[in-house]
Protein backbone atom coordinates (compact mmCIF):
# COMPACT_ATOMS: atom_id res chain seq x y z
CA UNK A 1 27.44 0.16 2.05
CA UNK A 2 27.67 -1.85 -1.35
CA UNK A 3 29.22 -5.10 -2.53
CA UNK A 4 30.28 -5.89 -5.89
CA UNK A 5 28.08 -6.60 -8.46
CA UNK A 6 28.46 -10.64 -8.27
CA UNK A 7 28.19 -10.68 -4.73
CA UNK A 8 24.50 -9.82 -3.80
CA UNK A 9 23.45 -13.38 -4.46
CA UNK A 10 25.94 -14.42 -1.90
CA UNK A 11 24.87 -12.36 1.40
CA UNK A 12 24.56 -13.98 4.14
CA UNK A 13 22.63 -13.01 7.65
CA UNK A 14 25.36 -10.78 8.75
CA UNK A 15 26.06 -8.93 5.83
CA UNK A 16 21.77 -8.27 5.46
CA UNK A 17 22.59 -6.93 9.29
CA UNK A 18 25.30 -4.98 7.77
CA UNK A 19 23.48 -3.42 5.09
CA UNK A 20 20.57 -2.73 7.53
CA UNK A 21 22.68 -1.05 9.56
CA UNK A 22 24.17 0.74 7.41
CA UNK A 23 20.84 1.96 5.78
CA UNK A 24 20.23 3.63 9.47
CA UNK A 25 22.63 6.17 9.37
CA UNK A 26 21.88 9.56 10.46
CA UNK A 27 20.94 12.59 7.76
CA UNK A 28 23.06 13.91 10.25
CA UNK A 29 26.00 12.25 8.71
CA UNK A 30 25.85 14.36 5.70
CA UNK A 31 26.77 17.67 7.43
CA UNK A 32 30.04 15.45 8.64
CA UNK A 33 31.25 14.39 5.33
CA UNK A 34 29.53 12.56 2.00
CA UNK A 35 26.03 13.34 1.68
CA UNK A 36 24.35 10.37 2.43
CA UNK A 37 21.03 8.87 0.04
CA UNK A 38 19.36 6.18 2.75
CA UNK A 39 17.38 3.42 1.17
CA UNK A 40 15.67 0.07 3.02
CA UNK A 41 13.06 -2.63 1.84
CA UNK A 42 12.68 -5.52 -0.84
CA UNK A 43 15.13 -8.06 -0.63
CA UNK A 44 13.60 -8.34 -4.28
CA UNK A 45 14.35 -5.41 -5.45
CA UNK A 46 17.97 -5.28 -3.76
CA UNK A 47 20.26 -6.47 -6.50
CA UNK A 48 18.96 -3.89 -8.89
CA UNK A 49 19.03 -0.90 -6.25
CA UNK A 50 22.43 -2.16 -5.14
CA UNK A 51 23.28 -2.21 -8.86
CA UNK A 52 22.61 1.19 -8.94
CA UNK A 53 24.00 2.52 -6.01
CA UNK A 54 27.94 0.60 -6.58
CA UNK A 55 27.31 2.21 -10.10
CA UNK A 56 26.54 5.55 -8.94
CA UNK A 57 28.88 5.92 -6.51
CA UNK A 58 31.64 5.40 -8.88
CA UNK A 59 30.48 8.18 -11.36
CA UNK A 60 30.34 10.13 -8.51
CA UNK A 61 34.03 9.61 -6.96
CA UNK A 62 32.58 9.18 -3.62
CA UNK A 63 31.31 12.45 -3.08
CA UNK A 64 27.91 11.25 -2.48
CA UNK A 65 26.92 7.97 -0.40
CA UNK A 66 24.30 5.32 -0.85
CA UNK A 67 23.17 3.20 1.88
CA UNK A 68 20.97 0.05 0.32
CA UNK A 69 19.18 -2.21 3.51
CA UNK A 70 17.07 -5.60 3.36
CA UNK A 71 14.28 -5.28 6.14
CA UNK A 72 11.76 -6.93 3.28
CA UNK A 73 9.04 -4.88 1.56
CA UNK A 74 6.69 -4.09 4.33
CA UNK A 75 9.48 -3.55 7.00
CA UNK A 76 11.10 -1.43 4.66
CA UNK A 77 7.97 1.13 4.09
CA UNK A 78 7.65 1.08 8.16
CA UNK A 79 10.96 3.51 8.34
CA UNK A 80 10.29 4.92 4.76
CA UNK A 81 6.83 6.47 6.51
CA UNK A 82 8.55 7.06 9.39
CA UNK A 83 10.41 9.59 7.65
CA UNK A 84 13.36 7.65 8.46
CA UNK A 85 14.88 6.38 4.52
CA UNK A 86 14.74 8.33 1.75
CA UNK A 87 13.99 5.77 -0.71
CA UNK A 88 12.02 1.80 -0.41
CA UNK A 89 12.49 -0.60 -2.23
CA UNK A 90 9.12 -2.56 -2.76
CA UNK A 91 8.14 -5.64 -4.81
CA UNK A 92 4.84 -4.82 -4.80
CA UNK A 93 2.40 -1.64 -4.52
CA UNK A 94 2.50 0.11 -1.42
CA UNK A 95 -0.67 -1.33 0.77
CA UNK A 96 -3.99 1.11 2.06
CA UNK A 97 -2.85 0.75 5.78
CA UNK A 98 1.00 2.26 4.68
CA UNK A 99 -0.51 5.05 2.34
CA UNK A 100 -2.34 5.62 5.76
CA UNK A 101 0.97 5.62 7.87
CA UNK A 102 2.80 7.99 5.39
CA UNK A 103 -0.23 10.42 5.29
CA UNK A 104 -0.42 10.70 9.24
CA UNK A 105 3.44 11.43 9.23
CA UNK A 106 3.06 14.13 6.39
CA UNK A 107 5.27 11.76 3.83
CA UNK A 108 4.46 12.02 0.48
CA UNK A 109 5.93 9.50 -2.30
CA UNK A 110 6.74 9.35 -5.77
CA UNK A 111 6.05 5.55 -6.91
CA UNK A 112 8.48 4.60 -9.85
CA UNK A 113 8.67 0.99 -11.30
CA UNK A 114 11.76 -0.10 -11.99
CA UNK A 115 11.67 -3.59 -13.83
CA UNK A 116 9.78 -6.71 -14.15
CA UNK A 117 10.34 -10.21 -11.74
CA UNK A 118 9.12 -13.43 -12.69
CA UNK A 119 8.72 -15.41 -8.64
CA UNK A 120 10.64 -18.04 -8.90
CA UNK A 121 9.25 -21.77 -7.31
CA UNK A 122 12.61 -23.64 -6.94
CA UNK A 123 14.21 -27.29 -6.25
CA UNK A 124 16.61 -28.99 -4.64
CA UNK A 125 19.08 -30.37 -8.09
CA UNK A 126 18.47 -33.41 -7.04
CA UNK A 127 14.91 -33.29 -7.16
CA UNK A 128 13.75 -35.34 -10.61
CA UNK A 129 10.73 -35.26 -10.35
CA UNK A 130 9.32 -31.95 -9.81
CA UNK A 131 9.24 -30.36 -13.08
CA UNK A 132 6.14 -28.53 -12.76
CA UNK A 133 3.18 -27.37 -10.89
CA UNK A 134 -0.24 -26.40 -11.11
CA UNK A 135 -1.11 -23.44 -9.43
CA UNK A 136 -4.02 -25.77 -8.08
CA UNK A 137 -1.17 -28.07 -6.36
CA UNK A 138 0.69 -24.66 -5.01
CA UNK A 139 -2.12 -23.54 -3.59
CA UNK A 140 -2.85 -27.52 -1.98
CA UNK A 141 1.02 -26.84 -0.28
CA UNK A 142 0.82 -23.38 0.65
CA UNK A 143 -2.65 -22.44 1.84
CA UNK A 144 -3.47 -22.52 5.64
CA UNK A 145 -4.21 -25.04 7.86
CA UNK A 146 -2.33 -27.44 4.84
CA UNK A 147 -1.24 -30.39 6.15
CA UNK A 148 0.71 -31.51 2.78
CA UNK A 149 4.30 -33.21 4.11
CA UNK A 150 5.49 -35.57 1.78
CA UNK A 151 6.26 -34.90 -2.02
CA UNK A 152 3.57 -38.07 -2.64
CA UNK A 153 0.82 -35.79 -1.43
CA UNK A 154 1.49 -32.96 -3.89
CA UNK A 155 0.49 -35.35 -7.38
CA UNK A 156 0.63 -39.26 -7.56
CA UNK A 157 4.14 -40.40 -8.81
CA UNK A 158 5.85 -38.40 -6.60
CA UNK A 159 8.45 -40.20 -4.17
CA UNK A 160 7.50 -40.75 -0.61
CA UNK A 161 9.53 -37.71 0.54
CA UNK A 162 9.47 -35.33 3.39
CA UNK A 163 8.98 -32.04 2.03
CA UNK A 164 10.94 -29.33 3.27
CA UNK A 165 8.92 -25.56 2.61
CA UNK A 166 11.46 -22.22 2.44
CA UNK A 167 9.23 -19.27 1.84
CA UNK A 168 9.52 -15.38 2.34
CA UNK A 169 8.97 -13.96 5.70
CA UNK A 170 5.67 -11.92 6.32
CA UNK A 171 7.68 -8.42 6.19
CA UNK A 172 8.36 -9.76 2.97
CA UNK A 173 6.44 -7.73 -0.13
CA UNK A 174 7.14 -11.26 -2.32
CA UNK A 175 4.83 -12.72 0.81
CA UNK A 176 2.13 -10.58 0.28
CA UNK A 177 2.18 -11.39 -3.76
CA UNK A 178 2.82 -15.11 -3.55
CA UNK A 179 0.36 -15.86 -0.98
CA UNK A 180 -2.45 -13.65 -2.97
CA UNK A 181 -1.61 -15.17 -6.51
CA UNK A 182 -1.59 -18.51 -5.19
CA UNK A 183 -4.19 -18.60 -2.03
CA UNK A 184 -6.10 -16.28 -3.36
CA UNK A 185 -5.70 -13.56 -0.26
CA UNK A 186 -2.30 -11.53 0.88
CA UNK A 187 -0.43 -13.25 3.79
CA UNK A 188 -2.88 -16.06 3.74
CA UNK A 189 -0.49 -19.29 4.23
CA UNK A 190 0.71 -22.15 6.30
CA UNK A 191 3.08 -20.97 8.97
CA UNK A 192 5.45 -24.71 9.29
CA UNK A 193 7.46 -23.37 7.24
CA UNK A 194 11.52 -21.65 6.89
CA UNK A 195 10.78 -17.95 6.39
CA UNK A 196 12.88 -14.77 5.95
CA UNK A 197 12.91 -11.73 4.37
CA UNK A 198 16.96 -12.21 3.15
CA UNK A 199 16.40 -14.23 -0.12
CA UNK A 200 19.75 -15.38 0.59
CA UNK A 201 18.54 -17.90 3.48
CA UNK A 202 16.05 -19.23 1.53
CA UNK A 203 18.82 -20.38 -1.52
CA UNK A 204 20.77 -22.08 0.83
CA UNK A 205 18.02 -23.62 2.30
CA UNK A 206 16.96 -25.31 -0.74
CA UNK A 207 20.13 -25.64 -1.83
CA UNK A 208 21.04 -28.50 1.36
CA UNK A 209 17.74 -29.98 1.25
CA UNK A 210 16.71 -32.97 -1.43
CA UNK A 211 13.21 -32.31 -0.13
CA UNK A 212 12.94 -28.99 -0.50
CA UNK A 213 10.48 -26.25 -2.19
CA UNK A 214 10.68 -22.75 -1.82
CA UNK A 215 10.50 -19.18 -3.65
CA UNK A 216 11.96 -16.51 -4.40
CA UNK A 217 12.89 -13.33 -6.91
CA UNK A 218 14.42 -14.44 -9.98
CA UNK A 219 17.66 -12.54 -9.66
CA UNK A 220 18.31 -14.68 -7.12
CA UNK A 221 17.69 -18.18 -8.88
CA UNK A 222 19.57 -16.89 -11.89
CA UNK A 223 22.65 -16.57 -9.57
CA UNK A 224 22.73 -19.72 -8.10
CA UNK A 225 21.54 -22.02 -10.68
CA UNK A 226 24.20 -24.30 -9.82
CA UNK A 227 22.63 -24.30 -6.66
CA UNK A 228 18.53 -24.44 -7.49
CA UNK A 229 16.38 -26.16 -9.91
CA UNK A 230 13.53 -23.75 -11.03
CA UNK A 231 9.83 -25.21 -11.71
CA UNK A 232 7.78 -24.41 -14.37
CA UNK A 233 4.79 -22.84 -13.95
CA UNK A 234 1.04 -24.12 -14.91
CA UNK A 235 -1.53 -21.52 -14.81
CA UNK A 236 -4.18 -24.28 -17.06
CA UNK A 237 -2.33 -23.65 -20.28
CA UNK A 238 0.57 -25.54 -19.83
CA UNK A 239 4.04 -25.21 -17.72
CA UNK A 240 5.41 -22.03 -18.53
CA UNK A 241 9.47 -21.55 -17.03
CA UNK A 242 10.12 -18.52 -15.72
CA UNK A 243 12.37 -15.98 -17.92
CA UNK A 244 12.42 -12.63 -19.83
CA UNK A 245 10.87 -13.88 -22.60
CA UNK A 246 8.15 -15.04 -20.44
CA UNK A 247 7.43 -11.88 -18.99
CA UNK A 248 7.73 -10.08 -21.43
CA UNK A 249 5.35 -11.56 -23.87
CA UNK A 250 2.70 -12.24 -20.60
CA UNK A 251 2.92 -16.32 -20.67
CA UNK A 252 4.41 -16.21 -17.21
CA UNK A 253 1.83 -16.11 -15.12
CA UNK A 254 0.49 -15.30 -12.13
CA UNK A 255 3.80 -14.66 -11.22
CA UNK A 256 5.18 -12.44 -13.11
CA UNK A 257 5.14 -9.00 -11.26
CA UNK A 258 6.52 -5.31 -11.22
CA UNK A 259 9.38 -3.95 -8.87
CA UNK A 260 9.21 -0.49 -7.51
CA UNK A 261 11.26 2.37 -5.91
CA UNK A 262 9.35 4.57 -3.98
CA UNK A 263 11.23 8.23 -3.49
CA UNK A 264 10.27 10.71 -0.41
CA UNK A 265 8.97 13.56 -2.02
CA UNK A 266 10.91 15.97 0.40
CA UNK A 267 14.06 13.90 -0.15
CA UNK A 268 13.87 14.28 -3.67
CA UNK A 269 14.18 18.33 -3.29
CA UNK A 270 18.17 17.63 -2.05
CA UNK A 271 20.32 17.13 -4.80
CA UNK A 272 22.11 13.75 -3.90
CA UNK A 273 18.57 12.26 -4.31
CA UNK A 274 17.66 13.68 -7.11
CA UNK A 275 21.41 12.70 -8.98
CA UNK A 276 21.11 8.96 -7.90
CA UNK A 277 17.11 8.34 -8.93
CA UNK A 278 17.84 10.16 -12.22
CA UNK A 279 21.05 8.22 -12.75
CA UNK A 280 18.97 4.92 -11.72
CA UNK A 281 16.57 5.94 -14.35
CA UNK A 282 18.17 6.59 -16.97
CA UNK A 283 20.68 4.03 -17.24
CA UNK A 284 17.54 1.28 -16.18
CA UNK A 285 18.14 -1.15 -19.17
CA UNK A 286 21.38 -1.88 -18.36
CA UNK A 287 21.37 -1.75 -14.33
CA UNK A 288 18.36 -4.26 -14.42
CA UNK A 289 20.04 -6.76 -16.92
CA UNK A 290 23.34 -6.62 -14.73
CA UNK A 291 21.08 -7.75 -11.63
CA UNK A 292 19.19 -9.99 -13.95
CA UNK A 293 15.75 -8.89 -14.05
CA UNK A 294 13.53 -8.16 -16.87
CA UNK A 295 13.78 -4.09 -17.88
CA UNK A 296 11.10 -2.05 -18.99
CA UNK A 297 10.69 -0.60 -22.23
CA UNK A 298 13.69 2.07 -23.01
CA UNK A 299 10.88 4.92 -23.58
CA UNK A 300 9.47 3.65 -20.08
CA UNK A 301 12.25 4.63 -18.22
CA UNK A 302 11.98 8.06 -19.96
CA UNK A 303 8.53 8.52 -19.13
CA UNK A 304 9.23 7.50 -15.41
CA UNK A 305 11.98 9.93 -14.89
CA UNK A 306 9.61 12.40 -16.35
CA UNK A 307 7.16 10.96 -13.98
CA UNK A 308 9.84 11.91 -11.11
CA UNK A 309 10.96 15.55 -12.58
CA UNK A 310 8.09 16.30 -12.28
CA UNK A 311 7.12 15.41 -8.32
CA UNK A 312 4.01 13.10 -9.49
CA UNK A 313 3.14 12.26 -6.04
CA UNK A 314 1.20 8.95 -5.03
CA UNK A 315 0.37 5.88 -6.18
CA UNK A 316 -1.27 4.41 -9.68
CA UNK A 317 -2.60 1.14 -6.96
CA UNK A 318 -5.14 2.80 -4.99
CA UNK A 319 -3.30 0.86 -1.97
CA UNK A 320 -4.16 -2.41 -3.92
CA UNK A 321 -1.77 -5.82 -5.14
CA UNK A 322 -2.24 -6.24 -8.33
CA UNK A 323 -2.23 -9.72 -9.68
CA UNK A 324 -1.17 -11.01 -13.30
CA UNK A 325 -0.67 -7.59 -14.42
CA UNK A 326 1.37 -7.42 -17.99
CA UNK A 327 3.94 -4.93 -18.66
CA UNK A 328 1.65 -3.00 -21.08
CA UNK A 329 -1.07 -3.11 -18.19
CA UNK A 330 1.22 -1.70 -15.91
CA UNK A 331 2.77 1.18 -18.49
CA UNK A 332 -1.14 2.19 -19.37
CA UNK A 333 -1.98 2.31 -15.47
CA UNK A 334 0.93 4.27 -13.90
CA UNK A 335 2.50 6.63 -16.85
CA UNK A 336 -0.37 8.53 -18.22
């Protein structure tokens, strides 16, 4: 299943059901017709996959399939080490207790980065006021236990407003970062709260609501901007916006972070997988600008499909998130 290129931003529940569905279709399928390339995970990480597979699948003439789902980071790595997808998408690192899973099911992984985010913390358009927050006054929102529920709580000035929290969903790998760069530990956070792992709830849930705050990937603000107000960011240097030249020259912070694909190393022996990861690869510049993400370095993307020609199995994380880590941090780390 794919939409068109302009259309990711725009799923709603039913189509994420759809595309889940879809992503469970039997290897089976493959001996009936198309071969079929099954991918699940980041709702992050989505756009650029889905990018890749409507892209594909033209060059290919629809002799091979691609199957992109949204189950959210961590629900997405609970089929890949199941053996049941080929391919997760994951906006962060795969975690200790999923390297575990994997190695008790005999699933070994090839862990390619595929782009940069920069977490979005968005607005209603109506809100005025809001133009940026501390990481201090995140954390005061966001933490557990918070009882914050007006806008005049958050920073004095502030209109006596309810405030109205859309967040991702705890399958959700943009959770697990946001909660750790802001509270200072991985799915630490206040539960009263809208959650999902379908980004696409989330932007219309701040989109209805003059009270609200929420977050997100930035592919996702950068399609509905007529929709969103983004925030900027204060990590005690000043408010920083969110945007590729942000993350790329490391002012963005702690919320700029790397996106991954993570490729079953038995998959990658049929030749439908390896086609589509090497055509992801090497046309990366362009497929992450269309979904509007921040690419890597053209000579990354060479050193990564090297990285995958070569079956380089595991992970550069040690099972670990990694927090405020720059581009050329993450290039030294997990391509020598």
């Amino acid at each position: 299943m794919f939409t068109t290129t302009k259309s990711y931003a725009r799923l709603g529940v039913a189509a994420a059901v759809a595309a889940l569905s879809a992503s469970l279709i039997p290897a089976a399928f493959s001996q009936q017709g198309a071969p079929v390339v099954r991918i699940d995970g980041s709702s992050t990480v989505y756009p650029v996959t889905e990018v890749a597979a409507e892209q594909f699948q033209k060059a290919q003439g629809g002799k091979i399939r691609v199957t992109v789902g949204i189950s959210g980071t961590g629900g997405g790595f609970k089929k890949f080490c199941r053996g049941e997808t080929d391919i997760s998408n994951a906006s962060r690192p795969i975690l200790a207790k999923e390297m575990e899973e994997c190695k008790k099911n005999n699933i070994q992984y090839i862990e390619l980065p595929v782009a940069y985010d920069a977490l979005t913390v968005v607005v209603n358009p109506q809100n005025t006021w809001a133009k940026s927050l501390t990481v201090a006054e995140l954390k005061k929102v966001w933490e557990p236990d918070s009882k914050i529920n007006n806008w005049n709580q958050i920073r004095s000035g502030f209109p006596n407003l309810p405030l109205k929290l859309f967040g991702a969903g705890a399958d959700s790998g943009t959770f697990d970062y946001f909660t750790e760069a802001i509270n200072g530990k991985a799915k630490a956070s206040r539960k009263d709260y809208t959650a999902s792992e379908d980004d696409n709830v989330l932007v219309q849930g701040v989109s209805r609501e003059r009270g609200a705050l929420g977050y997100f990937g930035y592919a996702y603000y950068a399609e509905n901007k007529n929709k969103l107000k983004p925030v900027a960011i204060d990590n005690g240097k000043g408010p920083v916006m969110p945007s590729e030249k942000t993350v790329l020259d490391g002012t963005y912070q702690p919320l700029s972070r790397p996106i991954f694909i993570y490729v079953n190393a038995n998959s990658a022996k049929r030749p439908e997988v390896r086609q589509f990861v090497s055509y992801y690869l090497s046309n990366g510049p362009a497929i992450v600008k269309k979904s509007r993400y921040v690419p890597l370095p053209s000579s990354a993307y060479k050193a990564i499909l090297a990285r995958f020609n070569k079956n380089q199995v595991g992970t550069a994380f040690g099972g670990k998130e990694a927090i405020g880590l720059k581009i050329d941090d993450l290039l030294k780390r997990g391509l020598q």
